[in-house]
Protein backbone atom coordinates (compact mmCIF):
# COMPACT_ATOMS: atom_id res chain seq x y z
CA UNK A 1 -51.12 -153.87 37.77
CA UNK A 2 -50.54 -156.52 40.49
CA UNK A 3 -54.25 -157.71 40.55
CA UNK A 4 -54.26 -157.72 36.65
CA UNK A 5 -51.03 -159.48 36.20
CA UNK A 6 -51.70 -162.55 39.03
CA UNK A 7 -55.01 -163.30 37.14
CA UNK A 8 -53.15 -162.97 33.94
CA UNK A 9 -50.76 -165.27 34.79
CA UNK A 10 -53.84 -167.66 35.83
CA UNK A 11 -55.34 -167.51 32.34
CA UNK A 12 -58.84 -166.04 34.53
CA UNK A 13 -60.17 -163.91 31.23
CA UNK A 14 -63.24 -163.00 32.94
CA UNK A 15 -61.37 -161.70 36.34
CA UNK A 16 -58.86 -159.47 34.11
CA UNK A 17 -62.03 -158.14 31.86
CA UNK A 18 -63.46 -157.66 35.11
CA UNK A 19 -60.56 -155.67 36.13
CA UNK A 20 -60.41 -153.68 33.26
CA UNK A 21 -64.15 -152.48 33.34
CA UNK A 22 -64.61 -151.42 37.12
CA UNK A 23 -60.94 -149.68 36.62
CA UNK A 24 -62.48 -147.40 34.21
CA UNK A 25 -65.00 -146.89 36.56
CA UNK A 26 -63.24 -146.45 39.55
CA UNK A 27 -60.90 -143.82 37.44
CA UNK A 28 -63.62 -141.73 36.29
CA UNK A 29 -65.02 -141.29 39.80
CA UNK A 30 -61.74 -140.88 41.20
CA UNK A 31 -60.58 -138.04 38.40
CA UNK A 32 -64.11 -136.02 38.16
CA UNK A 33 -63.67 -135.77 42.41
CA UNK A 34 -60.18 -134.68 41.29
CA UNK A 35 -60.82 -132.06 39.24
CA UNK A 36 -63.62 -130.51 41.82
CA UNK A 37 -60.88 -130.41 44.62
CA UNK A 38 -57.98 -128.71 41.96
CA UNK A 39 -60.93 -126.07 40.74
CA UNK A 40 -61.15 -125.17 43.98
CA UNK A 41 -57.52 -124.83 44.59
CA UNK A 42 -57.40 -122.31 41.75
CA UNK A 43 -58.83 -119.86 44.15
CA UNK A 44 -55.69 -120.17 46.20
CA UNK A 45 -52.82 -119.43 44.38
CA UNK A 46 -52.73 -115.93 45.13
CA UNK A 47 -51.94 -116.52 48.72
CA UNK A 48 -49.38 -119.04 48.08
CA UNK A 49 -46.38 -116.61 48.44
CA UNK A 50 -45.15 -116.54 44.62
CA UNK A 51 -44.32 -113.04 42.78
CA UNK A 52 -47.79 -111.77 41.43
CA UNK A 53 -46.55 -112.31 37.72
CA UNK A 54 -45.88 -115.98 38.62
CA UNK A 55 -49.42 -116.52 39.88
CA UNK A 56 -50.97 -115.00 37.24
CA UNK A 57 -49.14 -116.81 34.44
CA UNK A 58 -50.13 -120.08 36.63
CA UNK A 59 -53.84 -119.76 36.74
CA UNK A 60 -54.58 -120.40 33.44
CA UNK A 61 -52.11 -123.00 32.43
CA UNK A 62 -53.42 -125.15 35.73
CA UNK A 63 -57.16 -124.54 34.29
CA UNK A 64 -55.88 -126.53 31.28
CA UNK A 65 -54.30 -128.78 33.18
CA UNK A 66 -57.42 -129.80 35.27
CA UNK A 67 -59.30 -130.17 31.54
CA UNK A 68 -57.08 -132.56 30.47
CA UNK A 69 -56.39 -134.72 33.52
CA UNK A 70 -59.91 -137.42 32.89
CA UNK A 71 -58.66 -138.18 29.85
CA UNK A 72 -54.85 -138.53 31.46
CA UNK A 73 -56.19 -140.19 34.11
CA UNK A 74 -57.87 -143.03 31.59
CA UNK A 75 -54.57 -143.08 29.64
CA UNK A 76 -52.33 -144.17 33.26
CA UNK A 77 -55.45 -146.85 33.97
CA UNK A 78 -54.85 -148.52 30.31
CA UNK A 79 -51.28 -148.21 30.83
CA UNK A 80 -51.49 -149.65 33.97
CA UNK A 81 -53.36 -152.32 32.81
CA UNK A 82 -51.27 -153.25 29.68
CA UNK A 83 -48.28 -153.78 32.26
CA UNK A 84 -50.62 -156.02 34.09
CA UNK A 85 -50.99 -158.40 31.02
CA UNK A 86 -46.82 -157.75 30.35
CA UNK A 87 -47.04 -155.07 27.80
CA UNK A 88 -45.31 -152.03 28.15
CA UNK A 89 -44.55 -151.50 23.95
CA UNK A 90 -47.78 -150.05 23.53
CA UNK A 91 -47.47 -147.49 26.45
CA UNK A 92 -43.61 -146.65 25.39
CA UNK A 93 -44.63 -145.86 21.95
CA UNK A 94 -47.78 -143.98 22.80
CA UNK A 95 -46.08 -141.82 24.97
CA UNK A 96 -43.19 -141.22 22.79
CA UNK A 97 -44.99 -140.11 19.71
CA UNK A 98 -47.52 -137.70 21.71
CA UNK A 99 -44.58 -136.28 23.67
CA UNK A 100 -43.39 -135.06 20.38
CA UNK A 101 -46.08 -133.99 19.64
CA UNK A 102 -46.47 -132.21 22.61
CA UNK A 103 -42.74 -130.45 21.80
CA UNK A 104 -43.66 -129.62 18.90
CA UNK A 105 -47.14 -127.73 19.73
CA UNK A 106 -45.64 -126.27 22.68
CA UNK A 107 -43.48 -124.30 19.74
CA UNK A 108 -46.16 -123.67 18.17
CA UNK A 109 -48.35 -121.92 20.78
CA UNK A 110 -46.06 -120.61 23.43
CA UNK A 111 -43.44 -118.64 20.84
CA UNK A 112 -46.16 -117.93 18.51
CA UNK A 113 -45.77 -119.82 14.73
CA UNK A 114 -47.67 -121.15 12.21
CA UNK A 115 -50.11 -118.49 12.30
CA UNK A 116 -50.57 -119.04 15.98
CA UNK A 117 -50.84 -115.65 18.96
CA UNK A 118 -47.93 -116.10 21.21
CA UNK A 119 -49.38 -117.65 24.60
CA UNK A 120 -46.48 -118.28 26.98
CA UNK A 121 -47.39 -120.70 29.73
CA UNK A 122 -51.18 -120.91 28.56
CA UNK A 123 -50.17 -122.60 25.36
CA UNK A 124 -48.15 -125.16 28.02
CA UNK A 125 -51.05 -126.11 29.18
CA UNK A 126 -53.28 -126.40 26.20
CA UNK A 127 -50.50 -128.32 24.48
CA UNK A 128 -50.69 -130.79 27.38
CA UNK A 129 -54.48 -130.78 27.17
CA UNK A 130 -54.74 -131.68 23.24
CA UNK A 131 -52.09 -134.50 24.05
CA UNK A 132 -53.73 -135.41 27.29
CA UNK A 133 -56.97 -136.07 25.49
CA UNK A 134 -55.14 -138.07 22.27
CA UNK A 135 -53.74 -140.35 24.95
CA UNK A 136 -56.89 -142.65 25.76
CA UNK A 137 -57.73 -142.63 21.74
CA UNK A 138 -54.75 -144.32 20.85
CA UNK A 139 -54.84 -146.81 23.87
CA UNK A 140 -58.85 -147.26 22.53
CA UNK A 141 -57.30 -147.68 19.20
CA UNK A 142 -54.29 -150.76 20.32
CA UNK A 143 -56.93 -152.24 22.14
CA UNK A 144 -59.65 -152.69 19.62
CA UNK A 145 -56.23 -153.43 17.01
CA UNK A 146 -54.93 -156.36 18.98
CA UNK A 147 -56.82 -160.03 18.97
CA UNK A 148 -56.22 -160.67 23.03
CA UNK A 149 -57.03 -157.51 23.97
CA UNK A 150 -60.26 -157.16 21.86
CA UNK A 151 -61.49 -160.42 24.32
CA UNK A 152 -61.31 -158.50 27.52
CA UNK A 153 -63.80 -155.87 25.64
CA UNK A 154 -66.20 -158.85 24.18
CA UNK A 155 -66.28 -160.01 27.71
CA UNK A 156 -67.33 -156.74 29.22
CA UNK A 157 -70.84 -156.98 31.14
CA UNK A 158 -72.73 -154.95 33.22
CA UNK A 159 -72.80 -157.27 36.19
CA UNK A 160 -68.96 -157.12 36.39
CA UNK A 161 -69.14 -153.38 37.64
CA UNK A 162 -69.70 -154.62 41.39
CA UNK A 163 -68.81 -153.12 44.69
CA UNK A 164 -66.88 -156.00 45.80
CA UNK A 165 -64.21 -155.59 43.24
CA UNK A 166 -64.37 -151.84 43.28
CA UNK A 167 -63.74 -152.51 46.61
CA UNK A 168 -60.57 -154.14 45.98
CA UNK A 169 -59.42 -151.50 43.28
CA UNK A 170 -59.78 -149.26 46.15
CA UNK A 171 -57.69 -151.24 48.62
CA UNK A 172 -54.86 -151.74 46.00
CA UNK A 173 -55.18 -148.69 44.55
CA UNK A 174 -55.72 -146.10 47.43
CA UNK A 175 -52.49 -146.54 49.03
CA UNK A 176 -50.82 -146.66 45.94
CA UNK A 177 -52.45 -143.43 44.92
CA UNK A 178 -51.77 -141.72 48.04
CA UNK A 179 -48.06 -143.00 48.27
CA UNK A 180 -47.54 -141.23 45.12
CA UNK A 181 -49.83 -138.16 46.18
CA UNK A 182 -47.70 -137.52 49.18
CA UNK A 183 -44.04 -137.86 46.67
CA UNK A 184 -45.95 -134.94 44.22
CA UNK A 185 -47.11 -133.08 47.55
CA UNK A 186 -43.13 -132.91 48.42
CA UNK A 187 -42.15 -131.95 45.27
CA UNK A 188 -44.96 -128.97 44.91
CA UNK A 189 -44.33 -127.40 47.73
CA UNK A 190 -40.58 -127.52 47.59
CA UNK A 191 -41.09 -125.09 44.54
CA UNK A 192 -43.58 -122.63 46.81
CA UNK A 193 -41.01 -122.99 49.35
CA UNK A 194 -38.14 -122.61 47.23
CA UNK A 195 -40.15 -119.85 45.46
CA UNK A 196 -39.82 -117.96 49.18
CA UNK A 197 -36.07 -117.13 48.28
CA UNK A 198 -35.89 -115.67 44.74
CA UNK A 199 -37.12 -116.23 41.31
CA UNK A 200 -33.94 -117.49 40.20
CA UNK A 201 -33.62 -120.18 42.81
CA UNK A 202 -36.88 -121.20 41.75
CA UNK A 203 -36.03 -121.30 38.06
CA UNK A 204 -32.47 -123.25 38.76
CA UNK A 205 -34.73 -125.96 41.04
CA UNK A 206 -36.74 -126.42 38.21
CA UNK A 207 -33.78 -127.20 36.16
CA UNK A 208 -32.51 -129.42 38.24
CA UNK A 209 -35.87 -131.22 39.32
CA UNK A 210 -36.55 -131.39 34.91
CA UNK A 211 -32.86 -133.31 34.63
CA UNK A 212 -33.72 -135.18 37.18
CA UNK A 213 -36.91 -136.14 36.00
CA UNK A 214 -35.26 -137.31 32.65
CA UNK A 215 -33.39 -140.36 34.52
CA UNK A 216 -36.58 -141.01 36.95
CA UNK A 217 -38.39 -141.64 33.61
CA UNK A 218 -35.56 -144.69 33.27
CA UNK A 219 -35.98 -145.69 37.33
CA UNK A 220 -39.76 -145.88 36.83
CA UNK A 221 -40.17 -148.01 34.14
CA UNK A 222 -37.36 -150.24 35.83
CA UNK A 223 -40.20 -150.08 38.91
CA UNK A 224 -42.87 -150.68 36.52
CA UNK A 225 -41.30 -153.65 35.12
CA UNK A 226 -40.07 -155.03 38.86
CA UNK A 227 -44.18 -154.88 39.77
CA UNK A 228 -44.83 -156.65 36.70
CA UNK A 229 -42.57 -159.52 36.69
CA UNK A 230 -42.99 -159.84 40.88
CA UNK A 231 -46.82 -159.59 40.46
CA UNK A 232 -46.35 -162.50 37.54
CA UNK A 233 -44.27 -164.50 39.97
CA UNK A 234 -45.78 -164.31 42.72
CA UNK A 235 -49.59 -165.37 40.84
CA UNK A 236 -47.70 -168.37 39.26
CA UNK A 237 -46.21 -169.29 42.95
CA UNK A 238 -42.29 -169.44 41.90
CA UNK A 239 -41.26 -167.36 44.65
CA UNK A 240 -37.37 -168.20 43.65
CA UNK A 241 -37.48 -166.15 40.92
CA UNK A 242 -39.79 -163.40 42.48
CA UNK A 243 -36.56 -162.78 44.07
CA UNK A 244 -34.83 -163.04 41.23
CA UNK A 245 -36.51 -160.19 39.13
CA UNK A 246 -36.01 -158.20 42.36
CA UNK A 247 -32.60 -157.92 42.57
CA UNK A 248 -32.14 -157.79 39.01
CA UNK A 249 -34.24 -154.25 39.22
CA UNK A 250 -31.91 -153.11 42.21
CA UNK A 251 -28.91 -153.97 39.99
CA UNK A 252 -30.40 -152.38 36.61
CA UNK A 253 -31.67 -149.09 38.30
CA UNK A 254 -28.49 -148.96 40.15
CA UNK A 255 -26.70 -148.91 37.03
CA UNK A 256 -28.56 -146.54 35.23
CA UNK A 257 -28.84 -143.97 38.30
CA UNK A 258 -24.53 -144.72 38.24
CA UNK A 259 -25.13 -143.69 34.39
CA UNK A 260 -27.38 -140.76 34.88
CA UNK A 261 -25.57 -139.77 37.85
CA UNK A 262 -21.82 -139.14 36.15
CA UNK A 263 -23.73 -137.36 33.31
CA UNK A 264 -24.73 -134.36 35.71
CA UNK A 265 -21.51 -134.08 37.71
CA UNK A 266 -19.39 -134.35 34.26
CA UNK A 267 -21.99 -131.74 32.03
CA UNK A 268 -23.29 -129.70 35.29
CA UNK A 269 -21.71 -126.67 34.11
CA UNK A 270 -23.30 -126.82 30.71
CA UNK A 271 -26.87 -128.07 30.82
CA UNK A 272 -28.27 -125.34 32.67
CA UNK A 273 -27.44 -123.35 29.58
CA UNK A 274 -29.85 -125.13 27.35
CA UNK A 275 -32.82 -123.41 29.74
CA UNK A 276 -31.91 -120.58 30.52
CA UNK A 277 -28.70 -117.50 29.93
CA UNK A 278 -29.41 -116.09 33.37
CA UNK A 279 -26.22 -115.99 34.55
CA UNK A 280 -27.61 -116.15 38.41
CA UNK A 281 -29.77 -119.15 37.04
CA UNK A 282 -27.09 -120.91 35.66
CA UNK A 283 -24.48 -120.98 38.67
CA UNK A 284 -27.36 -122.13 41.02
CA UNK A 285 -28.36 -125.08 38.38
CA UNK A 286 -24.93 -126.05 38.16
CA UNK A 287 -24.69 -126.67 41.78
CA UNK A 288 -27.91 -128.29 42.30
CA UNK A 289 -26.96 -130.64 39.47
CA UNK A 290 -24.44 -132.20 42.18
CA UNK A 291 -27.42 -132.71 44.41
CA UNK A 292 -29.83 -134.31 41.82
CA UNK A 293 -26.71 -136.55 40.76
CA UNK A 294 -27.19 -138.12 44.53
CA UNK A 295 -30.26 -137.93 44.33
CA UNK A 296 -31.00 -140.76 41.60
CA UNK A 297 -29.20 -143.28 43.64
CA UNK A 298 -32.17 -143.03 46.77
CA UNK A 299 -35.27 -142.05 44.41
CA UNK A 300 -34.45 -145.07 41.99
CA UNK A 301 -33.99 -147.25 45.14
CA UNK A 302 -37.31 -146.39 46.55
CA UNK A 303 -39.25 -146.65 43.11
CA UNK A 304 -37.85 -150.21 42.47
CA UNK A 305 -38.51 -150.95 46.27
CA UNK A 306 -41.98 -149.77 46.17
CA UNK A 307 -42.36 -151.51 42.89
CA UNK A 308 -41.46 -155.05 44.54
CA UNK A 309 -43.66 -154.27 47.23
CA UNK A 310 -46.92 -153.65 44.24
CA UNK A 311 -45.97 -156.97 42.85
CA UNK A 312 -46.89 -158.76 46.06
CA UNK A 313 -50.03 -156.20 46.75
CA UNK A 314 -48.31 -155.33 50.19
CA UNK A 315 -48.92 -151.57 49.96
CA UNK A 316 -50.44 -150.17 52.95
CA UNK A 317 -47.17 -150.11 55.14
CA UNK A 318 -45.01 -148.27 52.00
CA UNK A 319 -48.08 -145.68 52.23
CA UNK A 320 -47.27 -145.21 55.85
CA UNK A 321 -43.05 -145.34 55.14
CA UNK A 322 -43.59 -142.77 52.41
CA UNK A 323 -46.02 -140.43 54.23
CA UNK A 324 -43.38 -140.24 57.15
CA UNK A 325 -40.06 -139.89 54.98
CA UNK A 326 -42.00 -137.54 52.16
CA UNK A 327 -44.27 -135.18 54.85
CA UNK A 328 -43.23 -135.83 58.12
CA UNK A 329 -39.17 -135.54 57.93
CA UNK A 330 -38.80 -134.10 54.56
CA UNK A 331 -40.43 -130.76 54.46
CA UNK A 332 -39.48 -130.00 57.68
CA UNK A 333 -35.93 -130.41 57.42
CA UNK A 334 -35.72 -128.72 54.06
CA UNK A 335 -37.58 -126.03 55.39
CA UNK A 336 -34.96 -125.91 58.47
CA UNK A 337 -31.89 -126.32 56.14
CA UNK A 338 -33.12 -123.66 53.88
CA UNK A 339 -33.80 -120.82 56.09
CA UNK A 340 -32.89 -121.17 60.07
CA UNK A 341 -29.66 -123.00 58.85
CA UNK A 342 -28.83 -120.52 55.81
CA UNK A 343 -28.33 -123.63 53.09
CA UNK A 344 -30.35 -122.17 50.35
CA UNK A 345 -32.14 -124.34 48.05
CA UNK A 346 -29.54 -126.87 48.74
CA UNK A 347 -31.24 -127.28 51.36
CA UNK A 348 -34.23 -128.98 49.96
CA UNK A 349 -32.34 -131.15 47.60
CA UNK A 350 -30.33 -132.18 50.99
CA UNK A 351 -33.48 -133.34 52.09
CA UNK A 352 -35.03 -134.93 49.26
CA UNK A 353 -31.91 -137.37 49.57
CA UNK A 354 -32.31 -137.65 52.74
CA UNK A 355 -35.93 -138.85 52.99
CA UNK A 356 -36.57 -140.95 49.52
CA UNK A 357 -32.76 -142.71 51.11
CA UNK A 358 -35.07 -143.33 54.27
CA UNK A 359 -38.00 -144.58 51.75
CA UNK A 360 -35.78 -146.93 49.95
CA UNK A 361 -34.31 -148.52 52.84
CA UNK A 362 -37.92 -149.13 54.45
CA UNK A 363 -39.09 -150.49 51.04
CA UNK A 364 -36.05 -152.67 51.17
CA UNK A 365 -36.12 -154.27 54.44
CA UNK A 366 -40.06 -154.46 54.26
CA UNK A 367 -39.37 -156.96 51.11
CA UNK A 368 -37.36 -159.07 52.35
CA UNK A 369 -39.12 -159.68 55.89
CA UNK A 370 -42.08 -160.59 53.60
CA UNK A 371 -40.34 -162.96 51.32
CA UNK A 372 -37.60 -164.47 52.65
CA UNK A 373 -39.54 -167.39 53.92
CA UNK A 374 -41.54 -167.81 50.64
């Protein structure tokens, strides 16, 4: 997004077709060595710790999962790249439409209707597959729909796929990538960890982490937007209002987390009811829902942070701030709050707010020291 946007805003066609080409490249590369190292995984996840049934019931829903992350994969590089060029309409509606669709044939072949065999969590997965693989068509389909667009396709050549510029996707990208590999690395093995204490702690975290998940969907397309309008900015050279699109993201995603955040506390003891009527499940939900509710406030400041930071294509240091808050403080501490201290799964939400808070105030501070002479 940041290297797509600041030639955007430059009116360089060829650059941003450029862009665009050696993207696709670089993400098919990037998800077929993906899918080798997941495969291999699979072998795994019967020494992970989780109830046999559990592990079973996983296997196949991941092996549809790994199918359908190319095509996922392609659909987050157009994505990206529509942001890049200040278009996020396309994405929105997109991902609206085939999430519906994804409801809908998740009824359809986990329960068991229309005809269908019952499938449980394998008819998760293939769900996600069939809408995994419809997501690239209909970007394919916008772009050859929309005049500008169509240009960055006529402009396509063969001696635009260079190493130089893969180069550069990698140097962006990378860090970017592994930033957000080390945040899904956290929250995986919270549930293995979490998964250590009983099946019904583990089915009340993933309650909590699926509520919270609905108002991180509103904090990353605030961060999406921040690295969009600071990537714009910054190309242009008006670093005045750079600043300017910054703090309005830190004042937007504060008010939506405020938003998000009185909704859990104030319906805590009834959403856990619309997943599950394990009593057990329920009471531990509820309680967690506090936790998540504090939660928004440091995960929304680090995604806007580390969105500022993409604008400006600083994103080697947040790599190293994440790694540290995500990895290095943590796991460890939840692990130490959960069992040696007795906190439960508390204990890991404890520390998720304690390290994305640590996160947002690097991403913060690293900001400011970049721009504040600009």
């Amino acid at each position: 997004t940041p290297l797509v946007g600041e030639a955007y805003v430059q009116h360089r066609d060829e650059r941003v077709s450029q862009l665009l080409l050696n993207g696709i490249v670089f993400c098919l590369l990037l998800a077929f060595a993906t899918c080798l190292v997941l495969s291999c995984l699979l072998t795994f996840i019967g020494d992970m710790g989780q109830e046999p049934a559990v592990a079973s019931a996983a296997r196949p829903y991941l092996i549809t999962r790994i199918v359908g992350l190319v095509p996922f994969l392609i659909f987050c590089m157009s994505k990206q790249f529509l942001e890049g060029v200040g278009n996020t309409t396309v994405a929105m509606l997109i991902t609206i439409v085939l999430n519906l669709l994804n409801i809908f044939l998740n009824w359809v072949f986990i329960f068991g209707h229309l005809g269908v065999p019952a499938m449980g969590a394998f008819g998760a997965g293939l769900a996600s597959m069939i809408v995994s693989i419809l997501m690239p068509v209909c970007f394919a389909i916008a772009f050859v729909m929309n005049k500008e667009w169509r240009q960055y396709l006529h402009l396509f050549s063969c001696s635009f796929v260079s190493r130089s510029t893969l180069s550069e996707l990698r140097r962006v990208g990378f860090p970017i990538g592994f930033q957000t590999t080390m945040e899904t690395i956290l929250f995986t093995l919270s549930f293995i960890m979490v998964g250590w204490i009983s099946k019904e702690s583990l089915a009340a975290h993933q309650v909590s982490n699926q509520i919270a998940d609905l108002t991180f969907m509103l904090a990353l397309g605030i961060g999406a937007a921040t690295t969009i309008r600071v990537s714009h900015q910054y190309g242009l050279g008006d670093y005045r209002a750079m600043r300017m699109a910054a703090r309005a993201s830190i004042h937007l995603v504060l008010l939506m987390n405020t938003i998000g955040a009185t909704l859990m506390i104030t319906l805590r003891n009834y959403i856990p009811y619309l997943f599950s009527d394990d009593e057990q499940v329920i009471k531990i939900a509820s309680e967690l829902l506090v936790f998540a509710a504090l939660f928004q406030y440091s995960d929304g400041m680090q995604c806007v942070g580390a969105g500022m930071l993409r604008g400006i294509k600083d994103v080697r240091r947040p790599m190293i701030y994440a790694t540290i808050a995500y990895l290095v403080v943590a796991l460890p501490l939840g692990y130490a709050l959960m069992f040696p201290l007795g906190f439960g799964v508390k204990g890991m939400w404890i520390s998720f707010i304690v390290a994305l808070s640590l996160a947002a105030i690097c991403f913060q501070i690293r900001f400011y020291r970049l721009t504040k002479d600009r």
